[in-house]
Protein backbone atom coordinates (compact mmCIF):
# COMPACT_ATOMS: atom_id res chain seq x y z
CA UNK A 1 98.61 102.65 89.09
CA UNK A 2 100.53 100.34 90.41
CA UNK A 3 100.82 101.57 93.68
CA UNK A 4 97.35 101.21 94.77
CA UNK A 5 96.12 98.08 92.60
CA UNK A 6 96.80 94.91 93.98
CA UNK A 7 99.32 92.74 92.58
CA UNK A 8 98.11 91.19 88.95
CA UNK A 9 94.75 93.60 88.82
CA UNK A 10 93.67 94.72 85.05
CA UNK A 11 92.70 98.21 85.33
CA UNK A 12 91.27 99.74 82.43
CA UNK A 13 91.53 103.51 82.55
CA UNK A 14 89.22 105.48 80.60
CA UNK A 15 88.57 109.23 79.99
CA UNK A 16 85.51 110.70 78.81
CA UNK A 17 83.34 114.01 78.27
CA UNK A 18 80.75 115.07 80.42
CA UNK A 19 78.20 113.51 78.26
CA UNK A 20 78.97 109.91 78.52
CA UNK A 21 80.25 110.03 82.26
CA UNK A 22 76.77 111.84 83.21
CA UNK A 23 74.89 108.95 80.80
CA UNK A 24 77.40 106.04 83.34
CA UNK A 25 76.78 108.05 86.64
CA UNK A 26 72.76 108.27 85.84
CA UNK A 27 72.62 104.43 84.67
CA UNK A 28 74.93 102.78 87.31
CA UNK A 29 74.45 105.55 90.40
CA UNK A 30 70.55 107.57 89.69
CA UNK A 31 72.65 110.85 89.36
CA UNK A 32 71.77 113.16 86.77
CA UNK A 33 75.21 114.54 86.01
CA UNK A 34 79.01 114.24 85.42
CA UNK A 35 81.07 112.96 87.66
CA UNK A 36 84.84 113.41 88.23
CA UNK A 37 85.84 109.02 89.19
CA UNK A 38 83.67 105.98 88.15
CA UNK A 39 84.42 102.54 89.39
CA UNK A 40 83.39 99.31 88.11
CA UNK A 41 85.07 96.24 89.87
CA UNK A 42 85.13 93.09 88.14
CA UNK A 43 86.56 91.33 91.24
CA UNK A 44 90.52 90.78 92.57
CA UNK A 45 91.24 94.69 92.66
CA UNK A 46 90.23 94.88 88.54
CA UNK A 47 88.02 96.68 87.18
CA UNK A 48 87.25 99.87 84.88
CA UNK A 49 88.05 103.47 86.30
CA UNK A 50 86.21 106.30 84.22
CA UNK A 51 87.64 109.51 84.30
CA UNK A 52 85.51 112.89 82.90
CA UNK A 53 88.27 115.54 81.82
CA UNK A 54 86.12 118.51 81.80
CA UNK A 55 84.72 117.85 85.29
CA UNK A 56 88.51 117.13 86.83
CA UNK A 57 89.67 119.94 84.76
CA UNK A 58 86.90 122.58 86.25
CA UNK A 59 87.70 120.82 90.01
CA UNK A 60 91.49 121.37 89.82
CA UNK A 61 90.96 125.10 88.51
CA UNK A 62 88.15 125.41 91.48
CA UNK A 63 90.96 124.11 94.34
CA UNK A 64 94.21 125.61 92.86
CA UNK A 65 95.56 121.88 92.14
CA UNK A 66 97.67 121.22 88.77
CA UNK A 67 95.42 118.99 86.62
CA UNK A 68 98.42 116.22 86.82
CA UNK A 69 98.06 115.97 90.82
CA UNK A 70 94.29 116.10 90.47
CA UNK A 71 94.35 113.49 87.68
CA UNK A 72 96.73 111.45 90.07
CA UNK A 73 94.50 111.39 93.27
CA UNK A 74 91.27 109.90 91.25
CA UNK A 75 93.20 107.87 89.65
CA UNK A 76 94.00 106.15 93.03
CA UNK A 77 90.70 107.17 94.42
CA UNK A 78 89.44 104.76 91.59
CA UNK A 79 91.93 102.24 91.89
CA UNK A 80 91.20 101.75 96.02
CA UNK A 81 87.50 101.50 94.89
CA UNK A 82 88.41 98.56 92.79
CA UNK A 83 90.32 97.14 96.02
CA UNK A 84 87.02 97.22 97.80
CA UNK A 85 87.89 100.90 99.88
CA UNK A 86 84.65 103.54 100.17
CA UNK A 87 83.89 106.46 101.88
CA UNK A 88 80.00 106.09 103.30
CA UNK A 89 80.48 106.37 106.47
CA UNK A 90 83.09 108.65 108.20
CA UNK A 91 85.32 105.68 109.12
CA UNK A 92 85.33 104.39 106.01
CA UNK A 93 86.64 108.01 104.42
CA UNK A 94 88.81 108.51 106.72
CA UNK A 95 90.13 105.06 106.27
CA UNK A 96 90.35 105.37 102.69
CA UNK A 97 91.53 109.18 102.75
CA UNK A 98 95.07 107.73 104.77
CA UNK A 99 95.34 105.40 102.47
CA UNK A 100 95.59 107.80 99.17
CA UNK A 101 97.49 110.49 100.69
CA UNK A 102 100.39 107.77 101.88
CA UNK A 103 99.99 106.24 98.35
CA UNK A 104 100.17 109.95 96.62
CA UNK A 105 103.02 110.65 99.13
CA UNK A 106 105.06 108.16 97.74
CA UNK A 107 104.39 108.88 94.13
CA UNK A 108 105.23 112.87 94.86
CA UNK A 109 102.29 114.49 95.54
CA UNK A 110 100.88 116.76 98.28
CA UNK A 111 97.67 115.57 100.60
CA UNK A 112 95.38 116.37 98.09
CA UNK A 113 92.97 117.33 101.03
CA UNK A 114 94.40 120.22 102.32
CA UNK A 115 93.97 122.93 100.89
């Protein structure tokens, strides 16, 4: 995604089942179940992203989203973790919450936070 990566990152982007992204979440996080992102940064915006289909797949049914502009938000979501963007504190969310909806804006989708 190369809108969100910096310029020579190596993203590897992975989906899995619940089963393995709940095993990743409880080794790498302490929390006992799926997950819909994972990031692990290796450093200079690269890094892994780990999607889990079933748990995206549930989410975008739950908030009336197609599964491709779901898909596309984590995907970025993941990608600005890699860049070094979180969302602890409110600053830092809101921070990183401008910075996917311009990036999903220019790639064609709606603010994936209103609803």
């Amino acid at each position: 995604m190369r809108a969100a990566a910096a310029a020579r990152a190596t993203i590897a982007l992975r989906i899995v089942g619940a089963r393995e992204s709940k095993k990743l979440n409880k080794k790498y996080r302490v929390k006992n179940q799926a997950t819909n992102v994972l990031s692990f940064p290796y450093g200079g915006g690269s890094g892994d992203v780990v999607l889990c289909h079933p748990v995206i797949s549930r989410e975008s049914r739950q908030q009336g989203k197609s599964l491709r502009a779901h898909y596309a938000h984590l995907v970025v979501h993941g990608v600005l973790h890699l860049r070094g963007y979180d969302h602890v504190t409110r600053r830092q969310a809101a921070r990183m919450e401008r910075r996917e909806i311009g990036i999903l804006r220019r790639l064609g989708y709606a603010d994936p936070y209103r609803g």
